[in-house]
C-alpha atoms as a PDB file:
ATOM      1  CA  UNK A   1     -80.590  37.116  36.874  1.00  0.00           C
ATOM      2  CA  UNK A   2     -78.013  34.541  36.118  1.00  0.00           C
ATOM      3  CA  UNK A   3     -78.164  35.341  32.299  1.00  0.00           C
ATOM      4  CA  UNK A   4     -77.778  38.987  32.974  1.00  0.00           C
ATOM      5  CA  UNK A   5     -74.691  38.471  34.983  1.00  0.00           C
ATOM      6  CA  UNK A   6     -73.208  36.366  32.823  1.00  0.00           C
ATOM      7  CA  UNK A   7     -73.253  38.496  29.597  1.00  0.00           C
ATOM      8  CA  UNK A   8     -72.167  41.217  32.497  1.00  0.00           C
ATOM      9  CA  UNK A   9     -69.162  39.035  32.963  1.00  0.00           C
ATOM     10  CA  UNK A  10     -68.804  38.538  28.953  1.00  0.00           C
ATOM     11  CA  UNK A  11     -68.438  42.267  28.734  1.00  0.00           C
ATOM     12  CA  UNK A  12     -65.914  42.821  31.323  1.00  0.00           C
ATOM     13  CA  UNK A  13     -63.541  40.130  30.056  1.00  0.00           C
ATOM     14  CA  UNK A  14     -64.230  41.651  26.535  1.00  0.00           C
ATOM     15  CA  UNK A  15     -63.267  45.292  27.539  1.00  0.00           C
ATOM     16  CA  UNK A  16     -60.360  43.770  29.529  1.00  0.00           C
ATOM     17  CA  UNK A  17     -59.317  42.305  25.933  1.00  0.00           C
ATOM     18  CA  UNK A  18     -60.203  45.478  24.002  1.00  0.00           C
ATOM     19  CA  UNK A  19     -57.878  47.232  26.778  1.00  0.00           C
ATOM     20  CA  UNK A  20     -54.537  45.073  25.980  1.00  0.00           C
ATOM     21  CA  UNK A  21     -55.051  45.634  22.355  1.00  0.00           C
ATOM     22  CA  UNK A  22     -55.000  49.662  23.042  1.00  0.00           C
ATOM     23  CA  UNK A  23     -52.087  49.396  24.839  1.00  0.00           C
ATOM     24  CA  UNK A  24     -50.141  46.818  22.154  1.00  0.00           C
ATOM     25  CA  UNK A  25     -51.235  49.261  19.154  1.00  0.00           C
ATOM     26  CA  UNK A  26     -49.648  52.247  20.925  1.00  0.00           C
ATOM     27  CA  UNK A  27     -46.574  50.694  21.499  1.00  0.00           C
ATOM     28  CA  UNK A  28     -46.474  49.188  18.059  1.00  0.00           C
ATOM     29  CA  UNK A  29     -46.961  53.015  17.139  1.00  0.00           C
ATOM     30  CA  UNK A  30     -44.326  54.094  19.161  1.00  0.00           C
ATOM     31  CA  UNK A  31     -42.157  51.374  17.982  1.00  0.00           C
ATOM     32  CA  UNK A  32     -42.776  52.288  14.207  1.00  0.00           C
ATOM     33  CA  UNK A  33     -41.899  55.932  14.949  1.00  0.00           C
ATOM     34  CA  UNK A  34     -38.546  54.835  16.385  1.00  0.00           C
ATOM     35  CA  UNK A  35     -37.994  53.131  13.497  1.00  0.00           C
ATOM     36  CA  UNK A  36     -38.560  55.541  10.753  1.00  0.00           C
ATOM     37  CA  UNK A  37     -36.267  58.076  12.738  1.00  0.00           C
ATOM     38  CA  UNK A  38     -33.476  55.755  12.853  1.00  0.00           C
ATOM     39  CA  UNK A  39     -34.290  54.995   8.815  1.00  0.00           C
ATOM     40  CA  UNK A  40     -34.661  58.598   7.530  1.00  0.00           C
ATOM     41  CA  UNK A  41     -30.991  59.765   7.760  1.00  0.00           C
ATOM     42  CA  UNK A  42     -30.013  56.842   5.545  1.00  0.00           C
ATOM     43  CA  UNK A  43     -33.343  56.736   3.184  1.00  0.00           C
ATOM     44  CA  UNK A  44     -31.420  60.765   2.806  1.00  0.00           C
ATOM     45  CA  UNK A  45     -28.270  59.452   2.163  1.00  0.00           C
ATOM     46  CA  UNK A  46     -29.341  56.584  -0.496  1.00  0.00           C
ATOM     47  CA  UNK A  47     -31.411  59.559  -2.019  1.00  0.00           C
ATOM     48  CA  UNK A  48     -28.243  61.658  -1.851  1.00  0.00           C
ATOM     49  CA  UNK A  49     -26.309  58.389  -3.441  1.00  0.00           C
ATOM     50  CA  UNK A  50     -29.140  57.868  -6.196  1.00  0.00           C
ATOM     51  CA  UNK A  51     -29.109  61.539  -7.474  1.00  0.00           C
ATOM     52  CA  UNK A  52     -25.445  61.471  -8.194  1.00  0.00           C
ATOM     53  CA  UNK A  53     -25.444  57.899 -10.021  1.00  0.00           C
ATOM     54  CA  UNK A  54     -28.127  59.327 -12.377  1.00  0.00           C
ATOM     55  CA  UNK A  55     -26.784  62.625 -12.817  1.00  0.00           C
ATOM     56  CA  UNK A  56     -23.262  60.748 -13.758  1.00  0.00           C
ATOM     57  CA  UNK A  57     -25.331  58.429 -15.996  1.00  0.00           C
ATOM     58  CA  UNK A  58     -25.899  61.433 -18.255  1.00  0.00           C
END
């Protein structure tokens, strides 16, 4: 009986673990969306900046 509440214990601090981990990817997700928001108007504008040093390259 002890054994079984042990591993019963085991699980619950691993679930508890696997829990935090959900929580910190989702927020990392979040956090990488913000991020590539903020980034796309001037990945647009190097693009933008590119174009017209190879077109004047010609």
């Amino acid at each position: 009986m002890l054994f079984l509440g042990l591993a019963f214990a085991g699980l619950v601090v691993i679930a508890a673990c696997a829990v935090k981990v959900f929580v910190a990817v989702r927020g990392l997700g979040r956090e990488l969306q913000q991020a590539k928001a903020g980034l796309e108007p001037k990945r647009s504008a190097l693009r933008t900046a590119a174009r017209r040093l190879e077109r004047a390259r010609e």
